[in-house]
N, C-alpha and C. Protein backbone atom coordinates (compact mmCIF):
# COMPACT_ATOMS: atom_id res chain seq x y z
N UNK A 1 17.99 76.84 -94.29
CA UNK A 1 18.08 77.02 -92.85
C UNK A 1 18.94 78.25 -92.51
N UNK A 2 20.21 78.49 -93.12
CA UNK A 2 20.74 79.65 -92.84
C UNK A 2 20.19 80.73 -93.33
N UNK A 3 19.66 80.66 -94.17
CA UNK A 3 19.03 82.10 -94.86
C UNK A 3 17.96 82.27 -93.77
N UNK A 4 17.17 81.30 -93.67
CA UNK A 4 16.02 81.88 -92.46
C UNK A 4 17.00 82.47 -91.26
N UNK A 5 17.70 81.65 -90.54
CA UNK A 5 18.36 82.78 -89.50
C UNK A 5 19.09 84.37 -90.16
N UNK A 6 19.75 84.00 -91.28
CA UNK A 6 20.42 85.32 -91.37
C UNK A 6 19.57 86.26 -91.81
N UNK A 7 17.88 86.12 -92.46
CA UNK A 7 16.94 87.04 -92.18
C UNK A 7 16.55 87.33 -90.59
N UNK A 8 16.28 86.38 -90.09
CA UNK A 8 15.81 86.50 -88.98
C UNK A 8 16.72 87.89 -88.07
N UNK A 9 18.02 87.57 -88.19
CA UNK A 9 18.95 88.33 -87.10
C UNK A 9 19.11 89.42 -88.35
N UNK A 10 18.87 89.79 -89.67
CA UNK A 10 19.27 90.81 -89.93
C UNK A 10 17.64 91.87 -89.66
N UNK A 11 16.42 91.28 -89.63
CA UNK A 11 15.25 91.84 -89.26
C UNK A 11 15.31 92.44 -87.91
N UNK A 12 16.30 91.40 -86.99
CA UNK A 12 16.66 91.89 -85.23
C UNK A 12 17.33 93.33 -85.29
N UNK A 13 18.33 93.11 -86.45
CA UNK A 13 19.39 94.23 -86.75
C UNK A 13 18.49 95.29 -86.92
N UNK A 14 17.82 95.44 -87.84
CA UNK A 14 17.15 96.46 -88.51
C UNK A 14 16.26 96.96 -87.08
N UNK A 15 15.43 96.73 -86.33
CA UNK A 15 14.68 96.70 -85.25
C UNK A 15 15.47 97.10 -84.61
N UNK A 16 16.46 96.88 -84.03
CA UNK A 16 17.42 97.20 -82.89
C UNK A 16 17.91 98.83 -83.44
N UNK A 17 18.24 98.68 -84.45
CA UNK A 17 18.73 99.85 -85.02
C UNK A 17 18.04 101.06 -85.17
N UNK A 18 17.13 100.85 -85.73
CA UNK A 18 15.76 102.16 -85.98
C UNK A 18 14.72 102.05 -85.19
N UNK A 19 14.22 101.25 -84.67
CA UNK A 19 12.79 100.83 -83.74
C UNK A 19 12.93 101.11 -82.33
N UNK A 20 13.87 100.39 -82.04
CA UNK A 20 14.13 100.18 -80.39
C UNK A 20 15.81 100.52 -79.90
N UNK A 21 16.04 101.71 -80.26
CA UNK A 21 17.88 101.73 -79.85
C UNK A 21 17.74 101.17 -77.89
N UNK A 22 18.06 99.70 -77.95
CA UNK A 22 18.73 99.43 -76.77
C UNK A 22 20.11 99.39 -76.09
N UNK A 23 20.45 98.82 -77.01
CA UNK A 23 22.27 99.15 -77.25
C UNK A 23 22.93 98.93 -78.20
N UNK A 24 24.03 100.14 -78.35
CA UNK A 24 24.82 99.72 -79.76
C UNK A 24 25.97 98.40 -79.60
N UNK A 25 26.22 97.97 -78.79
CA UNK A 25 27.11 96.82 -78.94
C UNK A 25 25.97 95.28 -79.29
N UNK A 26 24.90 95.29 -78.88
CA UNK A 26 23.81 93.48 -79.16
C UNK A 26 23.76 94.23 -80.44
N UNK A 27 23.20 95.79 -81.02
CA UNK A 27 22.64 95.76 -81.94
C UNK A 27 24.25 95.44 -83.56
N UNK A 28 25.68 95.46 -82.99
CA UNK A 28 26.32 95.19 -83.75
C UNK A 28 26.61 93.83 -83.61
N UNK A 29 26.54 93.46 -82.64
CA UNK A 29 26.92 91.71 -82.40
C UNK A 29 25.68 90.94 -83.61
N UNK A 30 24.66 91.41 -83.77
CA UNK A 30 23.07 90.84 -84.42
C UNK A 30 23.88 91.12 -85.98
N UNK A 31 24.33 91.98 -85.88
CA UNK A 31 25.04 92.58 -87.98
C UNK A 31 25.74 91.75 -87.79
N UNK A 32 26.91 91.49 -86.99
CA UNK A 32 28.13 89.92 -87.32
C UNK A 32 27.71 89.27 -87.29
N UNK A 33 26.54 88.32 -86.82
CA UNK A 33 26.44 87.13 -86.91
C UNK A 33 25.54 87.08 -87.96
N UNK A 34 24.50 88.20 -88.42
CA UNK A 34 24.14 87.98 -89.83
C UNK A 34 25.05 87.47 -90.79
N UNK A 35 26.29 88.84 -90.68
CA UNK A 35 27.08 88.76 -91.72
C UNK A 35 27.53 87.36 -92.22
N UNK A 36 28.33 86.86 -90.94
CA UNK A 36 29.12 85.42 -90.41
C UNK A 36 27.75 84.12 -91.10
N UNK A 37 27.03 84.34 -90.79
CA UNK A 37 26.16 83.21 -91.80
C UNK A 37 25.55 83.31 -92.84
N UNK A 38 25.99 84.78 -93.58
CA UNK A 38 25.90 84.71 -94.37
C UNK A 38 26.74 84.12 -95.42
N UNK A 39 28.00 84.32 -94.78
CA UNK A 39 29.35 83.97 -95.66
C UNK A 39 29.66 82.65 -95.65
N UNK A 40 29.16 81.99 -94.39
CA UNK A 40 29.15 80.44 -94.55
C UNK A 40 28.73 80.22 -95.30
N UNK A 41 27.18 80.87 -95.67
CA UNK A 41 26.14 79.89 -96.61
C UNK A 41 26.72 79.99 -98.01
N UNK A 42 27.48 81.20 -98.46
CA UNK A 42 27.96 81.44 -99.70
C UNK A 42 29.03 80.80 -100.23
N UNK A 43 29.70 80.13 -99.02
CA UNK A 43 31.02 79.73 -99.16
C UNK A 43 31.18 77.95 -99.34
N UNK A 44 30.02 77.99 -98.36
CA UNK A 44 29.85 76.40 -98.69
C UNK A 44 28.39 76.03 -99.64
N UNK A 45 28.18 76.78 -99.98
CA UNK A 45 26.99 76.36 -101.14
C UNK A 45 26.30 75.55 -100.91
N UNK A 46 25.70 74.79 -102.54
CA UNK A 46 25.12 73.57 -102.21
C UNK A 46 25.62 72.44 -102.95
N UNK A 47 25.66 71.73 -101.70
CA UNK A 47 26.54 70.21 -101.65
C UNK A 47 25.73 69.45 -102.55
N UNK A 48 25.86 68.76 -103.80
CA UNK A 48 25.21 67.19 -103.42
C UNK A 48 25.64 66.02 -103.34
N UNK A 49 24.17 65.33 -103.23
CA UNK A 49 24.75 63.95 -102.69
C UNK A 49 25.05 62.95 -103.04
């Protein structure tokens, strides 16, 4: 589940960045919150049960 979003918003990133410059502040807010779930997912791994 996180990997699908943190592709998802790093594909937004990439788009925002080279495709469509709308603004540089959404298009850096879209890189942190990639980043930010990315590091969750790494940090909390996988649990079992």
């Amino acid at each position: 589940m996180l990997w699908t979003i943190f592709v998802i918003l790093l594909v937004l990133w990439l788009l925002g960045a080279f495709v469509v410059p709308v603004g540089g502040s959404l298009i850096h807010l879209l890189l942190v919150i990639a980043i930010v779930v990315l590091i969750i997912n790494l940090v909390s791994g996988r649990r079992s049960v």
